[in-house]
C-alpha atoms as a PDB file:
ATOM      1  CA  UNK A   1       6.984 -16.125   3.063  1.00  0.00           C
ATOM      2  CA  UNK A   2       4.870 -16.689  -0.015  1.00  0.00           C
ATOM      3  CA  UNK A   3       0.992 -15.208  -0.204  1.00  0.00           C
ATOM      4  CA  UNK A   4      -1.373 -17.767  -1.663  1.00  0.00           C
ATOM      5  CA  UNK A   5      -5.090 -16.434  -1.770  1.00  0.00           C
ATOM      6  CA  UNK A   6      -8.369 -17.113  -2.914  1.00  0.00           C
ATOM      7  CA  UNK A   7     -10.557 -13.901  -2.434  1.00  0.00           C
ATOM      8  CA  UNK A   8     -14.392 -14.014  -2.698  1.00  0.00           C
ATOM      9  CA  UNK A   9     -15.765 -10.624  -2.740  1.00  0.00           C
ATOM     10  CA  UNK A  10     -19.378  -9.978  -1.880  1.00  0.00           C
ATOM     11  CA  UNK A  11     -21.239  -6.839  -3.586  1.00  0.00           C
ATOM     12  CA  UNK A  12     -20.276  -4.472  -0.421  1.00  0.00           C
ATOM     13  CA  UNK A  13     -16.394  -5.378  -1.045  1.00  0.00           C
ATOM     14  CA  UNK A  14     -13.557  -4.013  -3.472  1.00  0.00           C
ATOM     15  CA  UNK A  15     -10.005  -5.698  -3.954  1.00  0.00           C
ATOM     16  CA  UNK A  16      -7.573  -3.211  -5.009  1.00  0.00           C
ATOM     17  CA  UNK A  17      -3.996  -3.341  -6.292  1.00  0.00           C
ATOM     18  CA  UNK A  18      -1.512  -0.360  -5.635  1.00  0.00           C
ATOM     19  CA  UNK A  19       2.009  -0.074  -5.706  1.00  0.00           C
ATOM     20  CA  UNK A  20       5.035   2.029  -5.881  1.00  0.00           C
ATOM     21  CA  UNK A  21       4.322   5.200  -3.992  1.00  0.00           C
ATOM     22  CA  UNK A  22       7.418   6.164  -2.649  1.00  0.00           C
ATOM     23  CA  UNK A  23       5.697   8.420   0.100  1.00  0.00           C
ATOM     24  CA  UNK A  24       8.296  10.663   1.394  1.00  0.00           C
ATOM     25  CA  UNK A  25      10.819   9.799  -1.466  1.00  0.00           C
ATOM     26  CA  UNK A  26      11.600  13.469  -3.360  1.00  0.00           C
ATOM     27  CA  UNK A  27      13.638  12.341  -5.886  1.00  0.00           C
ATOM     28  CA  UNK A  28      10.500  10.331  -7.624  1.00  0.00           C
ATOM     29  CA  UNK A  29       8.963  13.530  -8.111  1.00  0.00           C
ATOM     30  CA  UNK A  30      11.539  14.403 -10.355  1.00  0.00           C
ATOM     31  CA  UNK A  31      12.311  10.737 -11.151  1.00  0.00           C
ATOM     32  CA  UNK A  32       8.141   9.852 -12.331  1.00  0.00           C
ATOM     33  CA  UNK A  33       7.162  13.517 -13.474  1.00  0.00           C
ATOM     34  CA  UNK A  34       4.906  13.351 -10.590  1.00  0.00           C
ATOM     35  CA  UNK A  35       2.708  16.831 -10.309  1.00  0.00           C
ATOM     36  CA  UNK A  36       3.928  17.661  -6.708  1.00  0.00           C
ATOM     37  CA  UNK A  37       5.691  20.662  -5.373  1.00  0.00           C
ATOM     38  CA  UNK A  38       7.110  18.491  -2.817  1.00  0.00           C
ATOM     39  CA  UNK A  39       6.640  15.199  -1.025  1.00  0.00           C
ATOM     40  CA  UNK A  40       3.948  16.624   1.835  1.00  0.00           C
ATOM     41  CA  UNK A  41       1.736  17.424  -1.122  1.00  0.00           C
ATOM     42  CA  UNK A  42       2.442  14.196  -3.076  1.00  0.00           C
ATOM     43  CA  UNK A  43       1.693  11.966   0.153  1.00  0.00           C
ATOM     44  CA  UNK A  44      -1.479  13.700   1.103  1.00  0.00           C
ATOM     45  CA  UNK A  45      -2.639  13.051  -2.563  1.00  0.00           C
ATOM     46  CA  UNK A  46      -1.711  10.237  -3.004  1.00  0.00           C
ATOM     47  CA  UNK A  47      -4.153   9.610   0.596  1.00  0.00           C
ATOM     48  CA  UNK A  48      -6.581  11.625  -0.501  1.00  0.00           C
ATOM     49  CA  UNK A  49      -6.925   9.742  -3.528  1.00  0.00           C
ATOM     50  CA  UNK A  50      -6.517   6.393  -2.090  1.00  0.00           C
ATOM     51  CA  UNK A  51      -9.136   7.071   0.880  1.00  0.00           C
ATOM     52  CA  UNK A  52     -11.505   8.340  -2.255  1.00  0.00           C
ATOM     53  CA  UNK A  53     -11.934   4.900  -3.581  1.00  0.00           C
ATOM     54  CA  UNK A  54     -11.000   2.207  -1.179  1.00  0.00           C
ATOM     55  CA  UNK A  55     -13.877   1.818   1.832  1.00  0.00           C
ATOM     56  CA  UNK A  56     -12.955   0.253   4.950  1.00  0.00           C
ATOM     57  CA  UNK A  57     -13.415  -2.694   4.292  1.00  0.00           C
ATOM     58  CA  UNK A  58     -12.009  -2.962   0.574  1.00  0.00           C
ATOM     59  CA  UNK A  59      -9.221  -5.917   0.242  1.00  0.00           C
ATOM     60  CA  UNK A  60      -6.321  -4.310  -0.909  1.00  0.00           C
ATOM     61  CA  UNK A  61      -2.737  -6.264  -1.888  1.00  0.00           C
ATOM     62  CA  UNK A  62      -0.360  -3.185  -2.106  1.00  0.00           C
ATOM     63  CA  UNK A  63       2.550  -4.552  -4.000  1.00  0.00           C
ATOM     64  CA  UNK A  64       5.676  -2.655  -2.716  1.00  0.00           C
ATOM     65  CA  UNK A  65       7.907   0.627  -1.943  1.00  0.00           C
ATOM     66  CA  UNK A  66       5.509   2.089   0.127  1.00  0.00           C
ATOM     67  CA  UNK A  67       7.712   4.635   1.792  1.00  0.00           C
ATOM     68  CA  UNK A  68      11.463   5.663   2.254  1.00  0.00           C
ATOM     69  CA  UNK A  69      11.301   7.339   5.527  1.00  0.00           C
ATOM     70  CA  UNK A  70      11.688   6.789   8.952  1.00  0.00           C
ATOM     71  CA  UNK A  71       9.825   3.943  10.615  1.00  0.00           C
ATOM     72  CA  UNK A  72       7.888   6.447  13.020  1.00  0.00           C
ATOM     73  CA  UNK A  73       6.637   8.512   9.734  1.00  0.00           C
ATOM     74  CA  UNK A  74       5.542   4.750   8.097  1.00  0.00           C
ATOM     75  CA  UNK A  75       3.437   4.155  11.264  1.00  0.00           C
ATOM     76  CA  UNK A  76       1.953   7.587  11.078  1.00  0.00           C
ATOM     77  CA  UNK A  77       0.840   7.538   7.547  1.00  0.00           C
ATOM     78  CA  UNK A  78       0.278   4.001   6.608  1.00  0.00           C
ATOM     79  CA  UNK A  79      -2.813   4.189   9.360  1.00  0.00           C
ATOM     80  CA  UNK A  80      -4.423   7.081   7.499  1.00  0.00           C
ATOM     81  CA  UNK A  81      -5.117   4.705   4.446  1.00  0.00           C
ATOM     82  CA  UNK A  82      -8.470   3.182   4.152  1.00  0.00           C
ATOM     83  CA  UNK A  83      -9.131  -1.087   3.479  1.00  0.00           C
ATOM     84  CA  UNK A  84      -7.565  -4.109   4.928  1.00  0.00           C
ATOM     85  CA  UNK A  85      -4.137  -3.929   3.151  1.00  0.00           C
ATOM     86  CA  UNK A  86      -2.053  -7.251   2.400  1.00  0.00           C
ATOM     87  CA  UNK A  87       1.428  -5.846   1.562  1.00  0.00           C
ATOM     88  CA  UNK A  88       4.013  -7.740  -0.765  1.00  0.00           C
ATOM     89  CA  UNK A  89       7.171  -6.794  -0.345  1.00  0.00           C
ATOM     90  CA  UNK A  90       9.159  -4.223  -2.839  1.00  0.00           C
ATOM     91  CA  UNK A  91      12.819  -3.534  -2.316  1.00  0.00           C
ATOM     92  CA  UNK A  92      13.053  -0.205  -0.934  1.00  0.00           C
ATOM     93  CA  UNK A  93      10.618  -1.925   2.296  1.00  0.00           C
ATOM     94  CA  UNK A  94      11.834  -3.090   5.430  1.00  0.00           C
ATOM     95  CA  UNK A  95       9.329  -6.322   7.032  1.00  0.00           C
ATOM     96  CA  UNK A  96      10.294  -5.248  10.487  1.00  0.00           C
ATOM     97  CA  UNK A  97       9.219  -2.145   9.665  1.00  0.00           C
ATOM     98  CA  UNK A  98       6.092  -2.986   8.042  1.00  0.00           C
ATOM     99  CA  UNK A  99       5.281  -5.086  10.897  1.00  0.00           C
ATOM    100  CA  UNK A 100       5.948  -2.665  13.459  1.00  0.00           C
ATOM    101  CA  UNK A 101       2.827  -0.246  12.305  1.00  0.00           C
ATOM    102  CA  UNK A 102       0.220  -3.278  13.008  1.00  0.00           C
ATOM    103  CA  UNK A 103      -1.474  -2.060  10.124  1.00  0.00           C
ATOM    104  CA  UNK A 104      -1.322  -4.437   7.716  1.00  0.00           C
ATOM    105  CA  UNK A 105      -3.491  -7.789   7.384  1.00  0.00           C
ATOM    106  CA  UNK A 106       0.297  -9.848   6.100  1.00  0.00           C
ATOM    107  CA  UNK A 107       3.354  -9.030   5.185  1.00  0.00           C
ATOM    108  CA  UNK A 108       5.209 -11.087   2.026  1.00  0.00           C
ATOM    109  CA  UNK A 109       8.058 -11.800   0.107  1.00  0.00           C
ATOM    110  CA  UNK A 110       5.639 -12.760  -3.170  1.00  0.00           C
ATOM    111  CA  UNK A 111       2.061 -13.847  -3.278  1.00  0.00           C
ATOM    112  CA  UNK A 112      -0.443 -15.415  -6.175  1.00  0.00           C
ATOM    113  CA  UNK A 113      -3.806 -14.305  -5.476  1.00  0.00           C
ATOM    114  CA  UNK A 114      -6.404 -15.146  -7.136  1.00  0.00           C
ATOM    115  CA  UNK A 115     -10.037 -12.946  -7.101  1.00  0.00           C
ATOM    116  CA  UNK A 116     -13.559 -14.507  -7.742  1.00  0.00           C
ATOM    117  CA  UNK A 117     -11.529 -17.848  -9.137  1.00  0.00           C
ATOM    118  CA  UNK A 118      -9.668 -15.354 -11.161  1.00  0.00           C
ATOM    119  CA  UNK A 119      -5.822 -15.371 -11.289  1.00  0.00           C
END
């Protein structure tokens, strides 16, 4: 399924872009010469950091590898994030997965959104 949006913020809303967390992925510590011990400490950054900027009711259009975990540990964490989150598929996610959390506003294979009339 292919996203196409045309988001107009009002002065009380954010849009966001994130990607590429890898939650629960230890190897992209090493990988990304992330500053983590280990991934507990890199995922509740990576939270606290998100939770920081986006409000509840930010847009946000995460764009992919959220997590390589178990789908119970997806559901569990991706609630704990802040905004009403559009995901776009990356390769290391699963839809059914995704889906399963009821978290997130859509779920796509690729997406062209544009913001304020801006691509």
């Amino acid at each position: 399924m292919i996203l196409r949006s045309n988001i107009q913020t009002t002065d009380e809303q954010n849009v966001f872009f994130a990607a590429d967390f890898h939650l629960y992925h230890k190897n992209v510590i090493r990988f990304d010469g992330r500053p983590h011990e280990n991934v507990i400490d890199m995922n509740e950054d990576i939270i606290k950091k998100w939770n920081d900027k986006v409000r509840p009711n930010d847009i946000v259009f995460y764009l992919g590898d959220f997590a390589f975990t178990s789908k119970n540990k997806i559901r569990e964490l991706v609630h704990r994030f802040n905004g009403k989150i559009t995901f776009i598929m990356g390769n290391h996610d699963r839809y059914n997965t995704l889906q399963a959390t009821g978290k997130f506003d859509g779920i796509y294979d690729s997406g062209e959104v544009y913001v304020n009339g801006q691509l």
